[in-house]
Protein backbone atom coordinates (compact mmCIF):
# COMPACT_ATOMS: atom_id res chain seq x y z
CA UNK A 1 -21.80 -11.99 12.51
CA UNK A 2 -24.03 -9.26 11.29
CA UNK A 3 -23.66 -6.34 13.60
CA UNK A 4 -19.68 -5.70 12.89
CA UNK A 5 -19.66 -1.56 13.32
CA UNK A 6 -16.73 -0.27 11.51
CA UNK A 7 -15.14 2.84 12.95
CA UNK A 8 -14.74 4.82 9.86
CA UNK A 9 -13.56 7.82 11.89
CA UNK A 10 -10.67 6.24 13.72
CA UNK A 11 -9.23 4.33 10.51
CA UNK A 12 -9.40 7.59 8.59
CA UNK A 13 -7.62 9.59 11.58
CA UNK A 14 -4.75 6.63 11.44
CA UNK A 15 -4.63 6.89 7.99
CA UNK A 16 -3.95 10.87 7.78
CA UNK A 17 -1.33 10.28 11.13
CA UNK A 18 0.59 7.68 9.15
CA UNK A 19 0.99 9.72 5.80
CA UNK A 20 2.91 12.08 7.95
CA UNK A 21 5.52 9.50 8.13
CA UNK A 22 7.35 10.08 5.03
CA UNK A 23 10.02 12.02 2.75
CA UNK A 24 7.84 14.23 0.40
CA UNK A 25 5.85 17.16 0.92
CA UNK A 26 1.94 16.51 1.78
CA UNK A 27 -0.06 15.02 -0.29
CA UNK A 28 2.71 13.10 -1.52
CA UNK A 29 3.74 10.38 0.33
CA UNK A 30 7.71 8.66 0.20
CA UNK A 31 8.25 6.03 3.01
CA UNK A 32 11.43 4.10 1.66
CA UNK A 33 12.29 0.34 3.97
CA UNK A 34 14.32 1.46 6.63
CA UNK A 35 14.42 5.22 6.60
CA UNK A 36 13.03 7.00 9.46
CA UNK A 37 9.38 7.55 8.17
CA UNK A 38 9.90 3.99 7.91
CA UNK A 39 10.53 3.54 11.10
CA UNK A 40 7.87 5.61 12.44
CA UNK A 41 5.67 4.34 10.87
CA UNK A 42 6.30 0.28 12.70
CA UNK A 43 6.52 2.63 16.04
CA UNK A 44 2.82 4.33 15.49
CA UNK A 45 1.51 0.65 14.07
CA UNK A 46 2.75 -1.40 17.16
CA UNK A 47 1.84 1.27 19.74
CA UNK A 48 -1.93 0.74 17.73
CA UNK A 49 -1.79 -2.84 17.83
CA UNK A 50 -0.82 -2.90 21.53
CA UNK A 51 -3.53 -0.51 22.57
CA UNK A 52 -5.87 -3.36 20.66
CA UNK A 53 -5.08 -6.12 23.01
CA UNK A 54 -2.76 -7.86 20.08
CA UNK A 55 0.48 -9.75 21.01
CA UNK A 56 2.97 -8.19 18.52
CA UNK A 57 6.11 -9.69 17.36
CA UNK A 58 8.78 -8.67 14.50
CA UNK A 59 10.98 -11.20 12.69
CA UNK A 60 14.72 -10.55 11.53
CA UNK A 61 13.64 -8.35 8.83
CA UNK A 62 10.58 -6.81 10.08
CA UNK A 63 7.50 -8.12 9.38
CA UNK A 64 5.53 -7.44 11.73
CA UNK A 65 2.87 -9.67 13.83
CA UNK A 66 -0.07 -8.81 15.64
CA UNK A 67 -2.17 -11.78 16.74
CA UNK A 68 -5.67 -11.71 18.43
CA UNK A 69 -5.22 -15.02 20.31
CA UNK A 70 -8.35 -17.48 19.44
CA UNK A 71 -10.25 -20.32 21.39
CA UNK A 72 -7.92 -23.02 20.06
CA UNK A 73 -3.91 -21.06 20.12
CA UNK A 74 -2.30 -24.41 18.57
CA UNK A 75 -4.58 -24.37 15.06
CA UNK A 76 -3.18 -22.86 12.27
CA UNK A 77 -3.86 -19.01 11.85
CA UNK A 78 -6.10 -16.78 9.73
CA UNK A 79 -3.77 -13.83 8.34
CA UNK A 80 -4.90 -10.71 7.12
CA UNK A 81 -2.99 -7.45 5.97
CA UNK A 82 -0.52 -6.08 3.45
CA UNK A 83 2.14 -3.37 3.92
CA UNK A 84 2.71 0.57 4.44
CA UNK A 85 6.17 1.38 2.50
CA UNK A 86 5.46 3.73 0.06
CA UNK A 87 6.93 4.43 -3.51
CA UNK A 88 8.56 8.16 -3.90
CA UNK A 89 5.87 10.52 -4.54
CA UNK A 90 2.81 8.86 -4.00
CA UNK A 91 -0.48 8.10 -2.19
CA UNK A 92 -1.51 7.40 1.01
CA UNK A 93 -3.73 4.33 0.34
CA UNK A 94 -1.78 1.70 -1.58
CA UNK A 95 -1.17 -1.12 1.50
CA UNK A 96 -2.09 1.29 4.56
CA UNK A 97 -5.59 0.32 4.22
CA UNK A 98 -4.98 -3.13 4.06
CA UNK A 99 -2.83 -2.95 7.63
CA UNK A 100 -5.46 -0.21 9.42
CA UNK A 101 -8.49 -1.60 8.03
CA UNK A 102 -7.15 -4.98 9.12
CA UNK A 103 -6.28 -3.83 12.64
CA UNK A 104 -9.94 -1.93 12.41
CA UNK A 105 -11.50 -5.18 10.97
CA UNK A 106 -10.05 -6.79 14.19
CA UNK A 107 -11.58 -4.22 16.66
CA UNK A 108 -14.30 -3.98 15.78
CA UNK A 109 -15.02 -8.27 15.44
CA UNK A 110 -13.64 -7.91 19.34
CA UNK A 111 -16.27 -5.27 19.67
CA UNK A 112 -18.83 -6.92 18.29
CA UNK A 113 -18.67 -9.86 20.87
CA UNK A 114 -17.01 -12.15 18.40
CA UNK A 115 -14.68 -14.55 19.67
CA UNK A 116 -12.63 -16.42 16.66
CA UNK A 117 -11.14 -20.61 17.38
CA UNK A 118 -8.48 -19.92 15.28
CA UNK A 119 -6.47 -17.10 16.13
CA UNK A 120 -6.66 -13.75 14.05
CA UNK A 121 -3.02 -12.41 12.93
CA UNK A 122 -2.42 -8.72 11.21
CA UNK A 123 0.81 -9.05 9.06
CA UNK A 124 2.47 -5.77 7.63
CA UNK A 125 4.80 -6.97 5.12
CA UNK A 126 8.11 -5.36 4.80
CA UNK A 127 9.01 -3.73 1.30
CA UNK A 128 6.39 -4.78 -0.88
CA UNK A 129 7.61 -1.27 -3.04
CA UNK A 130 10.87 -2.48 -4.91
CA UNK A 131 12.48 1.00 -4.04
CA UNK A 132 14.97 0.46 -1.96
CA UNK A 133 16.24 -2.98 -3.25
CA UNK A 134 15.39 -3.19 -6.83
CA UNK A 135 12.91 -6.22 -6.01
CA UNK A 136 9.18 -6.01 -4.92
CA UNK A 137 7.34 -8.53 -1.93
CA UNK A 138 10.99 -8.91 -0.08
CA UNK A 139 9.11 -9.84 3.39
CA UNK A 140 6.57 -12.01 1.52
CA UNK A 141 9.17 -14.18 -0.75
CA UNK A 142 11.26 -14.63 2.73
CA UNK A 143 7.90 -15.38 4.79
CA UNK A 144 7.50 -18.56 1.99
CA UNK A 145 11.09 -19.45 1.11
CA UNK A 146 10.76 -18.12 -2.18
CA UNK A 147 13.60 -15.63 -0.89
CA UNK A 148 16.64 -17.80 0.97
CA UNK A 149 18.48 -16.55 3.43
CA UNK A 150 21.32 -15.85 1.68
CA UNK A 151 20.56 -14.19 -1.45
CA UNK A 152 17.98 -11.94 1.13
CA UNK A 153 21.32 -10.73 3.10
CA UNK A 154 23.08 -10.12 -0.07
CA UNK A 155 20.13 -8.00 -1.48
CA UNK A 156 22.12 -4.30 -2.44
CA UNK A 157 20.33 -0.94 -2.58
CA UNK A 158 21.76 2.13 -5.02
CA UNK A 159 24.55 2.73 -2.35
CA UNK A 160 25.46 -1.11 -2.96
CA UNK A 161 24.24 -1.44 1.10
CA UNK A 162 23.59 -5.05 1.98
CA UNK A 163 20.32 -5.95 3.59
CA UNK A 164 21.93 -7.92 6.36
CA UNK A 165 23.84 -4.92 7.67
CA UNK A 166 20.78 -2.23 6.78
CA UNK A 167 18.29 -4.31 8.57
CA UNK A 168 20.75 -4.31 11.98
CA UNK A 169 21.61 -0.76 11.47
CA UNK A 170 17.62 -0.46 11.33
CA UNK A 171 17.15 -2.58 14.82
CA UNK A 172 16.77 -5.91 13.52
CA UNK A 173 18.22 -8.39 14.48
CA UNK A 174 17.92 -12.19 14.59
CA UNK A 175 18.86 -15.24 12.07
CA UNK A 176 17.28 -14.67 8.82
CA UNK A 177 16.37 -18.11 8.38
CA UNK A 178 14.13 -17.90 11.05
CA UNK A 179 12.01 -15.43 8.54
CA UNK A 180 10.45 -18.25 6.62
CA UNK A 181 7.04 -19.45 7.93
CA UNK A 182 6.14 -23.02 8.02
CA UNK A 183 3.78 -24.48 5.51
CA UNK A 184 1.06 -25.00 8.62
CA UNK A 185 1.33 -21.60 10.49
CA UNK A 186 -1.21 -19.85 8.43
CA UNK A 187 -4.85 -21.83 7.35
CA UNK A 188 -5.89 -18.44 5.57
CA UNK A 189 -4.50 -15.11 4.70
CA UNK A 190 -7.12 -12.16 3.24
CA UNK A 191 -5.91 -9.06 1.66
CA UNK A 192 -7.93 -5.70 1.47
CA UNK A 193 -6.91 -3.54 -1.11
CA UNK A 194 -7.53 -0.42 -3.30
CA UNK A 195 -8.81 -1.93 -6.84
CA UNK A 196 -5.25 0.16 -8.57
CA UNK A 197 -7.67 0.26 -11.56
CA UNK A 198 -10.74 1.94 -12.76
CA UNK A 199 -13.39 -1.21 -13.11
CA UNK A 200 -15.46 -1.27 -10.17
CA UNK A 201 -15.38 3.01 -9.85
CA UNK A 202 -17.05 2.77 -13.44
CA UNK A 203 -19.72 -0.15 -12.51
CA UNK A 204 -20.31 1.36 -9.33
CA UNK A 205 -19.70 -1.87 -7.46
CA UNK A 206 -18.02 -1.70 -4.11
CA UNK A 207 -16.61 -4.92 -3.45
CA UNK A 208 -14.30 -6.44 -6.28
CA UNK A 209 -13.50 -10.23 -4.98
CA UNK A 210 -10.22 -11.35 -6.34
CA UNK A 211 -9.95 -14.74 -8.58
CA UNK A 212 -6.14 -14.51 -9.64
CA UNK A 213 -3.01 -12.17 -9.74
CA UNK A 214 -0.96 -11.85 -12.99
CA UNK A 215 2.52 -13.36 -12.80
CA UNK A 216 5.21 -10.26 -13.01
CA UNK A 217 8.50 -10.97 -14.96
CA UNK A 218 11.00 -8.67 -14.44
CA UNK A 219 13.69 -8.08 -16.78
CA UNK A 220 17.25 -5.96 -17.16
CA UNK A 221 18.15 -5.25 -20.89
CA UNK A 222 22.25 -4.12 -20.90
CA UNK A 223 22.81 -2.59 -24.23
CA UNK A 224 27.10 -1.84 -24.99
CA UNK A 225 27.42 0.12 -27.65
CA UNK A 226 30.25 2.58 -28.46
CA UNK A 227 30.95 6.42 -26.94
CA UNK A 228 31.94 9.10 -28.81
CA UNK A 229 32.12 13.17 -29.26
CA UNK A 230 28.05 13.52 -30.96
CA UNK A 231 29.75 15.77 -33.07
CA UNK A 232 32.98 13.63 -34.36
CA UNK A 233 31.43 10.33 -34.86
CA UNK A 234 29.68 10.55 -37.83
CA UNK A 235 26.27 8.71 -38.53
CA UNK A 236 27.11 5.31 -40.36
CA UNK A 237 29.94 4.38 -38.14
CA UNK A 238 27.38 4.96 -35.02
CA UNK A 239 26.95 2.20 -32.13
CA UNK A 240 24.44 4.08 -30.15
CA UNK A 241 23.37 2.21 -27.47
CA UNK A 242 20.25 4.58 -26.64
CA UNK A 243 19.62 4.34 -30.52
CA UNK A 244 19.20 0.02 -30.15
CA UNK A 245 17.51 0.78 -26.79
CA UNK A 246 14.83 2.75 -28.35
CA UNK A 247 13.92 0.09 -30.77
CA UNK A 248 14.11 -2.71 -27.73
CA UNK A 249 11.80 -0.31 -26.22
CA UNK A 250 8.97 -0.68 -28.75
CA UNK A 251 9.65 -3.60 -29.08
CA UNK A 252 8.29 -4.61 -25.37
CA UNK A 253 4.93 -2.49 -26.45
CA UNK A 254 4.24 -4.04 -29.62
CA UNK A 255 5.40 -7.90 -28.05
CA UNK A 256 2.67 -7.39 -25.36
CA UNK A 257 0.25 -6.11 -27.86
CA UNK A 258 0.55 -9.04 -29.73
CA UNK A 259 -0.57 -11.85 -27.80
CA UNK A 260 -4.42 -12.01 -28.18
CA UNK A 261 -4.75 -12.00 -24.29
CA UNK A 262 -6.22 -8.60 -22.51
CA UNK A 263 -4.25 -9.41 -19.78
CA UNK A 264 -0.87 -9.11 -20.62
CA UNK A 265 1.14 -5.75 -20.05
CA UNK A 266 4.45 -5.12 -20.94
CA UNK A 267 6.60 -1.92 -19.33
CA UNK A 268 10.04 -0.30 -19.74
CA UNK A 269 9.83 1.30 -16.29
CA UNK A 270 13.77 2.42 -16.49
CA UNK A 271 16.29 3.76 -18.87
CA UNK A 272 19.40 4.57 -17.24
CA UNK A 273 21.72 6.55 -20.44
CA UNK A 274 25.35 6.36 -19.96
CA UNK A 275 27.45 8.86 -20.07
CA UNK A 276 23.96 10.77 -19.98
CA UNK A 277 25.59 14.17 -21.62
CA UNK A 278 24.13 15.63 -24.57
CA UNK A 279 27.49 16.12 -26.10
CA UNK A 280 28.16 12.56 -25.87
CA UNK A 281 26.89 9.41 -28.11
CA UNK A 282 25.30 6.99 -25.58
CA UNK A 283 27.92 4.35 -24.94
CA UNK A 284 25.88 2.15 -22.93
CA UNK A 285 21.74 2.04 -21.60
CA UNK A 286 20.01 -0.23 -18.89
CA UNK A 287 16.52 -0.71 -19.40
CA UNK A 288 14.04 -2.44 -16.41
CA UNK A 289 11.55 -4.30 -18.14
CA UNK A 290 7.82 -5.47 -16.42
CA UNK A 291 5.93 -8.23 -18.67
CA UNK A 292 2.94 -10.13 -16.61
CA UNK A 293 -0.29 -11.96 -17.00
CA UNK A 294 -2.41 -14.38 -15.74
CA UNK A 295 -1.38 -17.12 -17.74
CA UNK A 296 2.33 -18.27 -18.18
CA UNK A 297 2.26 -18.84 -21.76
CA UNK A 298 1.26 -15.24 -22.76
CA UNK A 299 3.49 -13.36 -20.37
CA UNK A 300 6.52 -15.72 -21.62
CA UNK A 301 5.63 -14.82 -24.94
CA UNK A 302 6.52 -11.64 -24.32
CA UNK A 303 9.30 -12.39 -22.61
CA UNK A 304 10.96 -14.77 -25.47
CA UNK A 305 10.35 -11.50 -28.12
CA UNK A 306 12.16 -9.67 -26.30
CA UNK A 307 15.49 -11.92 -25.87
CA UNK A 308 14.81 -12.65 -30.06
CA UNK A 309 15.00 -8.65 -30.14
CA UNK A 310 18.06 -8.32 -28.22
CA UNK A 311 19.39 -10.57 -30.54
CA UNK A 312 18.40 -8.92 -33.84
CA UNK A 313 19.03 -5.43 -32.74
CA UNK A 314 22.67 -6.57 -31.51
CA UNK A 315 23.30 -8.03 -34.95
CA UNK A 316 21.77 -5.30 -37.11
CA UNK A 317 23.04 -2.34 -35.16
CA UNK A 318 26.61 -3.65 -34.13
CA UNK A 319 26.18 -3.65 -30.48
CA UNK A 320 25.80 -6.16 -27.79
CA UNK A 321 22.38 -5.84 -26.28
CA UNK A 322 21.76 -8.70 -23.60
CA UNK A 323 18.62 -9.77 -21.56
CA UNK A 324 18.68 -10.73 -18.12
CA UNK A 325 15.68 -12.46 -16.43
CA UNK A 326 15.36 -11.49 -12.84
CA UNK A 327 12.78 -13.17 -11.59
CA UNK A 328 9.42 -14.46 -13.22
CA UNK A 329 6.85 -15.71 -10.91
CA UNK A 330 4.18 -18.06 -11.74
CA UNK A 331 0.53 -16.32 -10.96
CA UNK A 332 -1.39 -17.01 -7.97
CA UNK A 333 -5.19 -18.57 -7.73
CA UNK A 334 -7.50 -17.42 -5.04
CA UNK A 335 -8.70 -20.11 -2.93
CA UNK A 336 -12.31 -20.78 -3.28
CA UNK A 337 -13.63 -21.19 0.21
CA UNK A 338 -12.05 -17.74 0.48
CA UNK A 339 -13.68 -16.55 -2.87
CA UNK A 340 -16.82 -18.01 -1.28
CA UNK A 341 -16.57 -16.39 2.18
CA UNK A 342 -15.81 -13.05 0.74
CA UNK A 343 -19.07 -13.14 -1.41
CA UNK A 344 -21.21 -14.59 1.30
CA UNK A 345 -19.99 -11.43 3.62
CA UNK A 346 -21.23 -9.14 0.83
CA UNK A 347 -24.42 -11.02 0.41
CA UNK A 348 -24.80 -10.70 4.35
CA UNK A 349 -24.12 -7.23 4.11
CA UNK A 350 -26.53 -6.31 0.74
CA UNK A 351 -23.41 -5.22 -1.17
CA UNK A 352 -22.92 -5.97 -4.85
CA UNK A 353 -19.71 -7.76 -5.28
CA UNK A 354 -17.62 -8.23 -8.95
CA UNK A 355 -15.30 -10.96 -9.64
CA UNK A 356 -11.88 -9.51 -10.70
CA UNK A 357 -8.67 -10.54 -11.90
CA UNK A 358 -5.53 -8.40 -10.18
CA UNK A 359 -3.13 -7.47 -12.75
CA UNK A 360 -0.75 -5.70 -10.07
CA UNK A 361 0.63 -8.03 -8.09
CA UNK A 362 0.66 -8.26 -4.04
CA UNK A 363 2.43 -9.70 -1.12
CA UNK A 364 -1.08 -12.46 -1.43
CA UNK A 365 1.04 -13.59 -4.66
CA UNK A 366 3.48 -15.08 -2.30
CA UNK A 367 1.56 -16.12 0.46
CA UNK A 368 -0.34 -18.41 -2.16
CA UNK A 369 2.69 -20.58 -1.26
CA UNK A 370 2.05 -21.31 2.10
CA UNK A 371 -1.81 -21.55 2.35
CA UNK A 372 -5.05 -20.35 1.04
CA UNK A 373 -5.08 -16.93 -0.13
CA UNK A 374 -7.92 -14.56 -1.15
CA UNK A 375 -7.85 -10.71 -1.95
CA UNK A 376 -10.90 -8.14 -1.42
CA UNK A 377 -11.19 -5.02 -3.94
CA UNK A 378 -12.17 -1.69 -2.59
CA UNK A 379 -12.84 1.44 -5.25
CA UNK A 380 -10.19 4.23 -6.00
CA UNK A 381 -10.72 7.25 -7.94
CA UNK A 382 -10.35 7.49 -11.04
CA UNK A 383 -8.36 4.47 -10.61
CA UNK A 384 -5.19 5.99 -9.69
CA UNK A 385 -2.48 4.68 -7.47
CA UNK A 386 0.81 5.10 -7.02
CA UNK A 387 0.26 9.21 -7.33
CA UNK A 388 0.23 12.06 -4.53
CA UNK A 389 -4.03 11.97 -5.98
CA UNK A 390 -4.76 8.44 -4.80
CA UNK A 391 -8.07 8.16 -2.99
CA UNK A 392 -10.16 5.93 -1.85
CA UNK A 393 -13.28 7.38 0.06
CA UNK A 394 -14.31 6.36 3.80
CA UNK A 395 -17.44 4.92 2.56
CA UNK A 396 -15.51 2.59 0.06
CA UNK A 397 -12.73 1.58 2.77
CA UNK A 398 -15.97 1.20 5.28
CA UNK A 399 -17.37 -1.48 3.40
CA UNK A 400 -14.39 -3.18 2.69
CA UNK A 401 -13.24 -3.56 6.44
CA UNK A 402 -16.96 -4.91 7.08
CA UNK A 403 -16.35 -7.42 4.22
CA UNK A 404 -12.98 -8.48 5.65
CA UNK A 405 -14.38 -8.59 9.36
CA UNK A 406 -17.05 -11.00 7.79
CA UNK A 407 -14.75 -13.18 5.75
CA UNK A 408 -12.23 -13.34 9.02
CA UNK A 409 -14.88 -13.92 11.07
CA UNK A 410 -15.94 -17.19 8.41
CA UNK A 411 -12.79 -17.98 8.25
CA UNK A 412 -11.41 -18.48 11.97
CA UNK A 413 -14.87 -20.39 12.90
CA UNK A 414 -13.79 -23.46 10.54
């Protein structure tokens, strides 16, 4: 397949239509699991996927299916896409172009002639964005098990909601063991994605192909110290909790700092001050912690200086500071007939490719569970994501849906 024409006009027309779906004032985009941008936003992405010919199904959470039925129905699928909920406040291109330039990767392989064995399957995760539950990939660790049933009903929001009575209150319905995917459904899943970084923007290189994504730790610090008037509780009979919370703080930057690998990053993405008044000696402080690499030992590095912290700080400063791991996923190797396919469709196509290493992590993290997994790179300005200014320019996503139409195209032949 080298005459794939990519309808750059249509995917950026979806695009634009779906970023109206959301919660914040244009150019901002907020699309929260569940709310009704949310659900807009499956309404407008079925209603596409139906017009395409697909058979579309949603499981008890919704994930949502769209399959372009192949030669041979009974052989195990090729997957491709990623997901549309949206942090608050941010861009329009983080997952979106992963589901349209899928479904457009699709159309325009039907287009073309093509006409795969093994059938072709668009997959929009559900909350990949930790926002509403505190937890990131929900519809990806229940697609592989990593998720069971039960602790993915008992999942609580801010408003201590349940997912197993959100989800029905949403329209979804159905036994939530039936989410998990056997280990033979898919023979392939392929992600397109905005780079989230700056590398192949400064190389000018269009295509980054995806070796490995960093394993993400998350962590919850609870520091108890003691309350107090700021003005009654004089300095050396202090427990302030935001005082020991500071120095746990640092402590994260200068752990990850430390290791001798580039690759490891370490975040305090939350500090939650109680009782929060200015009057008022912190009596207690939450902190949500991010450590991740590539490479276990590293990351867990990290992870072991802070506990040792916790420890010190608690001693030293006469509080109780404790750390709680939440989860801590290994990392996730790209296959390498996927690797391989992705770099033959850029060779095909006279693009320059660049090997890269993803250090935010993706639903394809999880799906590295069930079968082969690869990830394709597209540009973004400046390298931004997550911000009302992410970009990524037609020409960039143009390329990138011809890659993936290639490498689905390789893929679904074998």
């Amino acid at each position: 397949m080298t005459d794939v024409t990519v309808n750059i006009d249509r995917l950026c027309r979806e695009l634009e239509q779906l970023a109206t779906f959301s919660d914040a004032e244009p150019p901002a985009v907020t699309r929260v699991l569940y709310t009704e941008p949310d659900l807009k936003s499956r309404r407008y992405l079925k209603r596409l996927c139906v017009e395409a010919g697909l058979a579309v199904r949603e499981d008890a959470i919704g994930n949502l299916f769209a399959r372009w039925v192949g030669s041979d129905p009974k052989a195990a699928v090729v997957g491709t896409g990623s997901h549309t909920d949206a942090i608050p406040f941010s861009g329009r291109y983080d997952g979106t172009v992963g589901v349209y330039g899928g479904l457009e990767a699709i159309r325009s392989l039907h287009a073309a002639g093509f006409r795969p064995r093994r059938s072709i399957e668009l997959l929009m995760f559900t909350s990949e964005e930790p926002t509403r539950f505190s937890l990131g990939c929900v519809g990806s660790r229940a697609l592989c098990g990593a998720l069971p049933p039960d602790k993915l009903a008992d999942l609580r929001d801010k408003d201590d909601q349940r997912l197993k009575e959100v989800r029905k209150a949403a329209g979804f319905r159905g036994d939530l063991a039936d989410v998990r995917l056997s280990e033979d459904y898919y023979s392939a899943f392929v992600e397109l994605h905005i780079e989230q970084g700056p590398i192949l923007e400064r190389e000018d290189i269009p295509i980054g192909v995806v070796t490995a994504i960093a394993a993400p730790s998350a962590m919850r610090v609870t520091v108890d110290g003691e309350g107090g008037h700021a003005g009654a509780v004089l300095m050396p009979s202090r427990k302030d909790a935001l005082c020991a919370a500071a120095e746990i703080i640092l402590a994260v930057e200068a752990a990850a700092k430390s290791t001798g690998s580039p690759d490891t990053v370490g975040t305090t993405g939350g500090c939650r001050v109680h009782p929060g008044s200015v009057n008022a000696v912190p009596a207690r402080v939450v902190l949500d912690i991010d450590v991740r690499d590539v490479r276990l030992e590293p990351r867990d590095q990290v992870v072991r200086a802070i506990q040792t912290t916790c420890d010190d700080v608690s001693r030293r400063r006469g509080v109780n500071a404790v750390a709680e791991i939440l989860n801590a996923d290994p990392p996730a190797t790209m296959a390498t007939l996927i690797v391989a396919a992705a770099e033959d469709a850029c060779t095909t196509l006279g693009l320059q490719s660049k090997r890269l290493v993803s250090r935010a992590y993706h639903d394809s993290l999880y799906m590295a569970r069930l079968c082969d997994v690869g990830m394709i790179f597209i540009p973004c300005r400046n390298g931004v994501s997550h911000r009302p200014d992410e970009y990524a320019a037609p020409e960039a996503m143009k390329r990138g849906v011809e890659v993936l139409a290639l490498t689905l195209a390789q893929l679904s032949t074998g």
